[in-house]
C-alpha atoms as a PDB file:
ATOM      1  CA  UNK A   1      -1.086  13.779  23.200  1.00  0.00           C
ATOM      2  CA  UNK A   2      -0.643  11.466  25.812  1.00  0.00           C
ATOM      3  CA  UNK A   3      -2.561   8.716  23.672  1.00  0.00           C
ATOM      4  CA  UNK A   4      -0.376   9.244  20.786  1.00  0.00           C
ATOM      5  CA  UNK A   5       2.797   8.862  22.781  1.00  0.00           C
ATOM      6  CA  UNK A   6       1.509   5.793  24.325  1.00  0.00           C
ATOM      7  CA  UNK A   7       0.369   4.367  20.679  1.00  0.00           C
ATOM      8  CA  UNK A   8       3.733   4.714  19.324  1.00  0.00           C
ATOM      9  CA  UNK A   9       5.299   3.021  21.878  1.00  0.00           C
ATOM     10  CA  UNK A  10       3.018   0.307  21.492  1.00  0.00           C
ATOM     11  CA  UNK A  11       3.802   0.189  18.025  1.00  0.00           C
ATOM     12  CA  UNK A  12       7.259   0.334  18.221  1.00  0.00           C
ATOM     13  CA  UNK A  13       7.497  -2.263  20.680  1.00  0.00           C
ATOM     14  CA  UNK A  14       5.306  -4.354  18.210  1.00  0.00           C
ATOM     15  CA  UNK A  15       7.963  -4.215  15.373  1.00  0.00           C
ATOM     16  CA  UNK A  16      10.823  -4.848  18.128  1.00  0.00           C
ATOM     17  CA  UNK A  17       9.184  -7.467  18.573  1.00  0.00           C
ATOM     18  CA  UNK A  18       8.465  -9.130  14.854  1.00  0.00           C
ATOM     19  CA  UNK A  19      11.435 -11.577  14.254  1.00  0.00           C
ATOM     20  CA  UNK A  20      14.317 -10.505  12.147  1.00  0.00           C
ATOM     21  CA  UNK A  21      13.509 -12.281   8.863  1.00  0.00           C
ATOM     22  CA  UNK A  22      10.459 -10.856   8.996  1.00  0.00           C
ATOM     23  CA  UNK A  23      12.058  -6.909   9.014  1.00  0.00           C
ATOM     24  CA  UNK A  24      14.217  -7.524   5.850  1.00  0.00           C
ATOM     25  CA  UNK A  25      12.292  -6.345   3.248  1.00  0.00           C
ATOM     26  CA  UNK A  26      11.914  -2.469   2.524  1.00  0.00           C
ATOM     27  CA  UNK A  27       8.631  -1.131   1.338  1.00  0.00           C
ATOM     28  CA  UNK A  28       4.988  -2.580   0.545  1.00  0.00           C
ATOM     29  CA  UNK A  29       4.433  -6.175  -0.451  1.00  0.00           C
ATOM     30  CA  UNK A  30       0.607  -7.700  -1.091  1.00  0.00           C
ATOM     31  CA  UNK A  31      -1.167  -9.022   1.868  1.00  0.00           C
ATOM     32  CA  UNK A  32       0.338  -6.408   4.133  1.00  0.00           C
ATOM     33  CA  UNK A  33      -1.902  -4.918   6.619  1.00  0.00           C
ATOM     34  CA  UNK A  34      -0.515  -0.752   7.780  1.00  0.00           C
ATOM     35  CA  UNK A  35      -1.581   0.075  11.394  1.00  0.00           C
ATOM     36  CA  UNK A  36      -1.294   3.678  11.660  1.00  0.00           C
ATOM     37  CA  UNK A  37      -1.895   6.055  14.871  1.00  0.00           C
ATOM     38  CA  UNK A  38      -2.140   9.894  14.078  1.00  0.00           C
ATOM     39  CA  UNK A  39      -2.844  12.907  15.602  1.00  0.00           C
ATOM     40  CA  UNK A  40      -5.765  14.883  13.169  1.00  0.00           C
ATOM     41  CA  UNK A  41      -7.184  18.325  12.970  1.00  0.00           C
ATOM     42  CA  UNK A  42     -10.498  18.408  11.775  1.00  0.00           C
ATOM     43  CA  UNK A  43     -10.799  21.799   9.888  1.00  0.00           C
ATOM     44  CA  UNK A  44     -14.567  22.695   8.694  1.00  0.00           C
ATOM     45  CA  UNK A  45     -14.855  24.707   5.743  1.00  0.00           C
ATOM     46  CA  UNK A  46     -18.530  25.193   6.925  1.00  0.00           C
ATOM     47  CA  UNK A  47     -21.130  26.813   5.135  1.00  0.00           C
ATOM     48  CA  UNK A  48     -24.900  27.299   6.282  1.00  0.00           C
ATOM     49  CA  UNK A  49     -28.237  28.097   4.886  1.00  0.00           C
ATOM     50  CA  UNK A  50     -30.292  31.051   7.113  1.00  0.00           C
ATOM     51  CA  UNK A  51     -31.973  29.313  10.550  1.00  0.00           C
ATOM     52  CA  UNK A  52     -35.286  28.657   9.164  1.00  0.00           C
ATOM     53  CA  UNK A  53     -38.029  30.301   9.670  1.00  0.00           C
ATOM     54  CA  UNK A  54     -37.176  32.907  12.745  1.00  0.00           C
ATOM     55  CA  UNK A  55     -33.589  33.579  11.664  1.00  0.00           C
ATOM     56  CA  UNK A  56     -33.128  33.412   7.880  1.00  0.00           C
ATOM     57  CA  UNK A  57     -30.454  35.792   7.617  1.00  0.00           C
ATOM     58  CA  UNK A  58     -28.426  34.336  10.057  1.00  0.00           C
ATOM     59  CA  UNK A  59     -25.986  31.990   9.692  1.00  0.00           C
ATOM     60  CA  UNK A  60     -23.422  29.145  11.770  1.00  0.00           C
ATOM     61  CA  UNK A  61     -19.627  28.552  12.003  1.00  0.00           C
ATOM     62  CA  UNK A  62     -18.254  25.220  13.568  1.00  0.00           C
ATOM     63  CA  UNK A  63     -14.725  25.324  15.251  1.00  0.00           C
ATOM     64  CA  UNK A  64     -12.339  23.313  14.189  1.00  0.00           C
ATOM     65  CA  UNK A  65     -10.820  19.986  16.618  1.00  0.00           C
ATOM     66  CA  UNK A  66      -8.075  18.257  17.609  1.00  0.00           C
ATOM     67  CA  UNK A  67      -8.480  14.110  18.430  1.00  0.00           C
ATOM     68  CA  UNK A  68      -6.230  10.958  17.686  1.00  0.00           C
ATOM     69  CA  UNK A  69      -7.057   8.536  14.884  1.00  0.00           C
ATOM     70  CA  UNK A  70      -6.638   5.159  13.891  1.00  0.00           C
ATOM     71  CA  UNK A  71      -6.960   3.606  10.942  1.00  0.00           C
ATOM     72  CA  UNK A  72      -5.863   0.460   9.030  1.00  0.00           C
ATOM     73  CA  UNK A  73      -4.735  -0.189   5.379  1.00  0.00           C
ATOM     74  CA  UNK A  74      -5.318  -3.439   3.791  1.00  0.00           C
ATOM     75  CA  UNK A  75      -2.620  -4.263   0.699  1.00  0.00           C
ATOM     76  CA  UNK A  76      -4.404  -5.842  -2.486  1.00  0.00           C
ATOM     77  CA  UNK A  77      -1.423  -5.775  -4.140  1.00  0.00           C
ATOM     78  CA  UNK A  78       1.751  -4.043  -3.925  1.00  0.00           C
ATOM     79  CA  UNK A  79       0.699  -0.808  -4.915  1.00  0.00           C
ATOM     80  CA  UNK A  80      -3.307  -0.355  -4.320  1.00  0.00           C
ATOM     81  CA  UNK A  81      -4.556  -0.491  -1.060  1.00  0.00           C
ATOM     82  CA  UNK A  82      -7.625   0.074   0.957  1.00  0.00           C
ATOM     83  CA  UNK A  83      -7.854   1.983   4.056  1.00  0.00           C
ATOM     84  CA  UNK A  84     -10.550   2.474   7.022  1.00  0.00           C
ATOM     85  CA  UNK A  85     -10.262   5.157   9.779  1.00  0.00           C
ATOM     86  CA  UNK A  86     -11.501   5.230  13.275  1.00  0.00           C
ATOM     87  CA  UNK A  87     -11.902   8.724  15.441  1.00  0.00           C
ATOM     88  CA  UNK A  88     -14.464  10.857  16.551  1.00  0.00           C
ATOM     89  CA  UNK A  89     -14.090  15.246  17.325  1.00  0.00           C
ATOM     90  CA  UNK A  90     -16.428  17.032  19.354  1.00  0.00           C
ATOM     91  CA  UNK A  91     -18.115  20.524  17.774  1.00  0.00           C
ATOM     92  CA  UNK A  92     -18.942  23.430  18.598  1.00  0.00           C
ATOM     93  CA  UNK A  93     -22.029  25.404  16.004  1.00  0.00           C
ATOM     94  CA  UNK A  94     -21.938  28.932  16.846  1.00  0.00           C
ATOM     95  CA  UNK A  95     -23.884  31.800  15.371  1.00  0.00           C
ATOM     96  CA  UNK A  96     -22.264  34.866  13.450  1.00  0.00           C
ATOM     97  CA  UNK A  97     -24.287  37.769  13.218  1.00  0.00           C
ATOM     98  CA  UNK A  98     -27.652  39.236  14.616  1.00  0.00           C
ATOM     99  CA  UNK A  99     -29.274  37.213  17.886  1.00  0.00           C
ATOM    100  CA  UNK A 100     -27.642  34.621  17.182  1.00  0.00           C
ATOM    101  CA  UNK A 101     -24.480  36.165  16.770  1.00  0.00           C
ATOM    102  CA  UNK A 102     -25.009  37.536  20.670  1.00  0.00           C
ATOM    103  CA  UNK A 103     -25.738  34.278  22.063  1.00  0.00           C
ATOM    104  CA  UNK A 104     -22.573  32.895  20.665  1.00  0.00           C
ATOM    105  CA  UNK A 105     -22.384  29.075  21.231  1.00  0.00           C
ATOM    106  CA  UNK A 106     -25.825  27.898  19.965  1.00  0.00           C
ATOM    107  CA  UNK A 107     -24.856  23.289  20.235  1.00  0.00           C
ATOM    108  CA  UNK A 108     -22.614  21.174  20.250  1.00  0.00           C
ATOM    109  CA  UNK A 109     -22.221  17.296  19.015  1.00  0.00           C
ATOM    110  CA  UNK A 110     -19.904  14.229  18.235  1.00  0.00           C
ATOM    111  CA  UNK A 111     -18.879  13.595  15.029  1.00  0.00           C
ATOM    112  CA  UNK A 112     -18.216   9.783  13.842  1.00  0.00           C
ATOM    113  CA  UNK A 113     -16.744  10.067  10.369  1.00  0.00           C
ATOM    114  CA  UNK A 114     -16.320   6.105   9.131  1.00  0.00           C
ATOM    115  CA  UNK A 115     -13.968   6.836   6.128  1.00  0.00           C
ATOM    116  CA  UNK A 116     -12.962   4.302   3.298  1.00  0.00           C
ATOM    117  CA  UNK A 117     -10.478   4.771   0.475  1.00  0.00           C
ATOM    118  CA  UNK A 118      -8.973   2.963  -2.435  1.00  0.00           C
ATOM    119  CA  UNK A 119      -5.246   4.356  -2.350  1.00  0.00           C
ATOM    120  CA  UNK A 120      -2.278   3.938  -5.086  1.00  0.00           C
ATOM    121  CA  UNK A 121       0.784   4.178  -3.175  1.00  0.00           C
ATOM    122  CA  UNK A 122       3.674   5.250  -5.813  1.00  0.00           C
ATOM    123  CA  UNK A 123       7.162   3.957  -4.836  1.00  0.00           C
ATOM    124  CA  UNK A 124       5.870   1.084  -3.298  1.00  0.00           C
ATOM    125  CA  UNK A 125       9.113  -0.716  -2.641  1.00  0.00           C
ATOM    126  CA  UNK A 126      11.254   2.376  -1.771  1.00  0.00           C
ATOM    127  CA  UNK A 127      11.761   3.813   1.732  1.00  0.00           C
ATOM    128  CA  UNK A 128       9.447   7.000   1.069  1.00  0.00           C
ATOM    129  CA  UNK A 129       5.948   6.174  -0.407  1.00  0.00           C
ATOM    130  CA  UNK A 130       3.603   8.586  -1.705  1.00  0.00           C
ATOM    131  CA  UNK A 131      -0.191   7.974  -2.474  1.00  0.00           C
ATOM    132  CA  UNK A 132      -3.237   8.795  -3.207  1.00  0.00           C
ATOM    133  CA  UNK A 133      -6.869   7.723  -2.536  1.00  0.00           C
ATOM    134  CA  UNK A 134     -10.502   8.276  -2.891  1.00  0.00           C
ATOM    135  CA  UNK A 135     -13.554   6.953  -1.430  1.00  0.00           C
ATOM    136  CA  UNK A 136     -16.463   7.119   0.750  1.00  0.00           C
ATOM    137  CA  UNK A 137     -17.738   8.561   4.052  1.00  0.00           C
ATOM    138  CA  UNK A 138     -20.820   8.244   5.861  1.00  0.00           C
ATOM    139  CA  UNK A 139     -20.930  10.620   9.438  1.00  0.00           C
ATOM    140  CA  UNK A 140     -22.771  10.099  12.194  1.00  0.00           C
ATOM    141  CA  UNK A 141     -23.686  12.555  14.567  1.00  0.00           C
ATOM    142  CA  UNK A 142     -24.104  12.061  18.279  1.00  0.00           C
ATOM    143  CA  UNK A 143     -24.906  13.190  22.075  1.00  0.00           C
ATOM    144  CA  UNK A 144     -25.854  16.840  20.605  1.00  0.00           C
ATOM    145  CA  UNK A 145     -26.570  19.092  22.490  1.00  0.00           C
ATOM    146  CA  UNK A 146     -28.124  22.779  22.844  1.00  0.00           C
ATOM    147  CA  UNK A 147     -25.947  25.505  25.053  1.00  0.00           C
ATOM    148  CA  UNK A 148     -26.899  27.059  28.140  1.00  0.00           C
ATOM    149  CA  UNK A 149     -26.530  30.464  26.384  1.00  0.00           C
ATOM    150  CA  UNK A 150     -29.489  28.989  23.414  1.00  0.00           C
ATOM    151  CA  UNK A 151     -32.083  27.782  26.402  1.00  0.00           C
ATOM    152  CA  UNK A 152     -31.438  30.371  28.597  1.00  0.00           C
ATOM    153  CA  UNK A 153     -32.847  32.544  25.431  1.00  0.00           C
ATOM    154  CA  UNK A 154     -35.210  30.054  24.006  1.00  0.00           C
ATOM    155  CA  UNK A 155     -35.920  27.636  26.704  1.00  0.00           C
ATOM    156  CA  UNK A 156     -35.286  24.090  26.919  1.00  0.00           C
ATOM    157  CA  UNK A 157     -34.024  22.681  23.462  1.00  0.00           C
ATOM    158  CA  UNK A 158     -33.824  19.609  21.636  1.00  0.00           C
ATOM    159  CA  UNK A 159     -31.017  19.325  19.304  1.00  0.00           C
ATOM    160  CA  UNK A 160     -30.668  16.959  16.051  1.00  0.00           C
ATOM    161  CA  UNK A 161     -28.240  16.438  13.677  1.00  0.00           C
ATOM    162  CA  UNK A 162     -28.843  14.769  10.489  1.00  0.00           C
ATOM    163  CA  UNK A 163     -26.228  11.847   8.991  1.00  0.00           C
ATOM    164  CA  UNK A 164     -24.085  12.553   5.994  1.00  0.00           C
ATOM    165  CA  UNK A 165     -23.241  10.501   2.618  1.00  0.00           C
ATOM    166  CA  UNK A 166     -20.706  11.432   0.570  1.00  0.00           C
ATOM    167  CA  UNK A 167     -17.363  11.372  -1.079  1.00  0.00           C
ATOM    168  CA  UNK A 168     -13.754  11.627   0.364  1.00  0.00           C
ATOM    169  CA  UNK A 169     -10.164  12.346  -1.378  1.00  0.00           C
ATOM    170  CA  UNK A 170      -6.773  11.829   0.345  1.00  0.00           C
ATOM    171  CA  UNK A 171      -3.374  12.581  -0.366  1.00  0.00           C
ATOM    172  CA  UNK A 172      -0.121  11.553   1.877  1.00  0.00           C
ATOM    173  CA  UNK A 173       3.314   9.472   2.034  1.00  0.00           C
ATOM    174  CA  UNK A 174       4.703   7.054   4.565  1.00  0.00           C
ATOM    175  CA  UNK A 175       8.792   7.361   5.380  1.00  0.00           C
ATOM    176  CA  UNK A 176      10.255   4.653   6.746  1.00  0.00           C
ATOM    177  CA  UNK A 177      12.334   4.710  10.406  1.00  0.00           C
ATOM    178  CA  UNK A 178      13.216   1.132  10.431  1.00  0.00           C
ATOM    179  CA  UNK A 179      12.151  -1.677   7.886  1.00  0.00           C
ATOM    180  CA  UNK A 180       8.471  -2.012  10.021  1.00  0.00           C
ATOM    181  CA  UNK A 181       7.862   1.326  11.303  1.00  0.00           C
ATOM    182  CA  UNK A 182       7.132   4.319   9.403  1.00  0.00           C
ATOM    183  CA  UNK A 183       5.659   8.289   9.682  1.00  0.00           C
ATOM    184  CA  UNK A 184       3.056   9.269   8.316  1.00  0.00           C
ATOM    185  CA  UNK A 185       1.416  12.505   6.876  1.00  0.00           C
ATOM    186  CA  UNK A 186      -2.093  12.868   5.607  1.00  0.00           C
ATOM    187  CA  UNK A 187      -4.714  15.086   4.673  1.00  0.00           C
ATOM    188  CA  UNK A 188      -7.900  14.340   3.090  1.00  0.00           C
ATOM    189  CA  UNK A 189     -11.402  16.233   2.527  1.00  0.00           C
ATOM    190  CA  UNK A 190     -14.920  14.962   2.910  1.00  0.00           C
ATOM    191  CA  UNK A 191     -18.264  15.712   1.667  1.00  0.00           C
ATOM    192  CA  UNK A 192     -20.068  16.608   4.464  1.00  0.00           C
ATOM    193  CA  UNK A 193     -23.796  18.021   5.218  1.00  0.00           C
ATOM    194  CA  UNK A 194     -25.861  17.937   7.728  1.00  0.00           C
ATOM    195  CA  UNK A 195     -29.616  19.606   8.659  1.00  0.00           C
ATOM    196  CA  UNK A 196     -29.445  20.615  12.387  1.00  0.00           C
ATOM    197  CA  UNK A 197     -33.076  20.950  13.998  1.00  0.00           C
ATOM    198  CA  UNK A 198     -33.861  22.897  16.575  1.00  0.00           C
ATOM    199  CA  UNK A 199     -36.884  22.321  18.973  1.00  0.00           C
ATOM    200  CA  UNK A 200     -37.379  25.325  21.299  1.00  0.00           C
ATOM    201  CA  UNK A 201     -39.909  26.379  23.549  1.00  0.00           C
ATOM    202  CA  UNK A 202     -39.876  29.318  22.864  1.00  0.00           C
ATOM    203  CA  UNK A 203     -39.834  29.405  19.216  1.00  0.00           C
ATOM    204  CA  UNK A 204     -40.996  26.363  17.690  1.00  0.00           C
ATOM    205  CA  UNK A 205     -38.367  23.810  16.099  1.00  0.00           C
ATOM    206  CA  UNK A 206     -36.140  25.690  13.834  1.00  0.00           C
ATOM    207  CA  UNK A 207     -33.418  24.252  10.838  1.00  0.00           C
ATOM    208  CA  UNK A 208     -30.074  25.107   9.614  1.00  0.00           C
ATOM    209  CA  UNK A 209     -28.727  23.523   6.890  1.00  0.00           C
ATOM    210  CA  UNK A 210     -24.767  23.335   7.361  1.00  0.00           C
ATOM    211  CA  UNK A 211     -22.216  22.031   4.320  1.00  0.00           C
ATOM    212  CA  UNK A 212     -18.842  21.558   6.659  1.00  0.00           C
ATOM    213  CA  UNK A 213     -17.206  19.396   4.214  1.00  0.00           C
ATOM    214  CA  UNK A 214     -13.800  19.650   5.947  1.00  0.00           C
ATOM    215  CA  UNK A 215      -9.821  18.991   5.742  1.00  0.00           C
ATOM    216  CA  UNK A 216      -8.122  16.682   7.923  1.00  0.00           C
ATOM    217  CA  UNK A 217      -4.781  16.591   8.480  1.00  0.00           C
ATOM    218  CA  UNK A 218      -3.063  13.883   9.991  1.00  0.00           C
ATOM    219  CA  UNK A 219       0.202  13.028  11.712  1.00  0.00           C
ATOM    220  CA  UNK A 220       1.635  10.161  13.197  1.00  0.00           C
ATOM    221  CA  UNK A 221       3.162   6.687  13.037  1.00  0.00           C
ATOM    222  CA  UNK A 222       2.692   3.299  11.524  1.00  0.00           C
ATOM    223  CA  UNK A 223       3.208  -0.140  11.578  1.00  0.00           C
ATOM    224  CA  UNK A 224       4.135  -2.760   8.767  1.00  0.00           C
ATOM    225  CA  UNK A 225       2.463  -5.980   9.817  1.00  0.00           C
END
């Protein structure tokens, strides 16, 4: 929270800032670039395969997060624009049922979600500005890690997540405060899969595919440059 207070003030201070000419005109013009800083929630709507081959009957959940996020818009004209967003959420994969279930917290692991859209923003000269967008996500996953509850029951454990491909929709609308500073709402969805492998002592190296593909909703503040 902290980081989001201190990004809007940074922003803010950036359109006190921009000259008054400049702050005139109300809405979106071509060749605008839309600096926006938001606080997300990250909300899996996970769904896993058994944990192949000692636990196929047994499945994972992943918690949901909270993290800021930046992203920037690019205007190509005065209505379509293309956007690129910047944050990464730590989660948790827990089991649900079974031996799994009792060891709870099985690994955890960044996620790195590069997202671009295309957007139409309707209203594109008026003070509130709806739009829409679609587009493309790739997600890296990083510094995973097995729990202490997993290796104190299998041993020392090697965790890997594999990257994702896929498709993202958004949906949202930016209301102007002053003539270069707006709020913002967002959600979008992603496509997202991943294989987790497991390499145990104990049992050999064991796989879970996981679908998460989740919402995020977003937010936060923005700035017309």
């Amino acid at each position: 929270m902290k980081t989001i207070l201190l990004g809007t003030a940074a922003l803010i201070a950036a359109a006190m800032a921009t000259p008054a000419a400049a702050q005139d005109r109300t809405g979106l013009a071509s060749g605008d670039v839309l600096l926006r800083l938001r606080g997300i929630v990250v909300a899996p709507n996970e769904s896993s395969g058994g944990i192949n081959p000692t636990f196929p009957t047994e499945h994972v959940k992943v918690n949901n997060a909270v993290m800021p996020e930046i992203d920037v818009t690019y205007m190509a004209t005065d209505a379509i624009g293309f956007e690129l967003i910047a944050s990464t959420t730590k989660h948790n994969a827990s089991g649900t049922s079974g031996t799994t279930g009792s060891i709870g917290k099985l690994a955890s692991t960044w996620v790195l979600p590069p997202t671009l859209t295309a957007q139409y923003h309707f209203n594109a000269h008026g003070h509130m500005r709806p739009y829409l967008g679609a587009g493309i996500n790739y997600t890296v996953f990083w510094n995973e890690k097995a729990s202490k509850g997993l290796e104190a029951a299998v041993g020392p454990t090697k965790v890997h997540m594999s990257d994702s491909f896929g498709w993202a929709a958004q949906a949202g609308v930016d209301v102007d405060i002053s003539p270069k500073v707006f709020v913002n709402l967002d959600v979008k969805y992603i496509d997202l899969r991943t294989t987790a492998r497991l390499d145990t002592t104990a049992l050999g190296t064991e796989r879970v595919r996981v679908h998460l593909d989740p919402l995020v909703f977003g937010v936060g503040v923005g700035l017309r440059l």
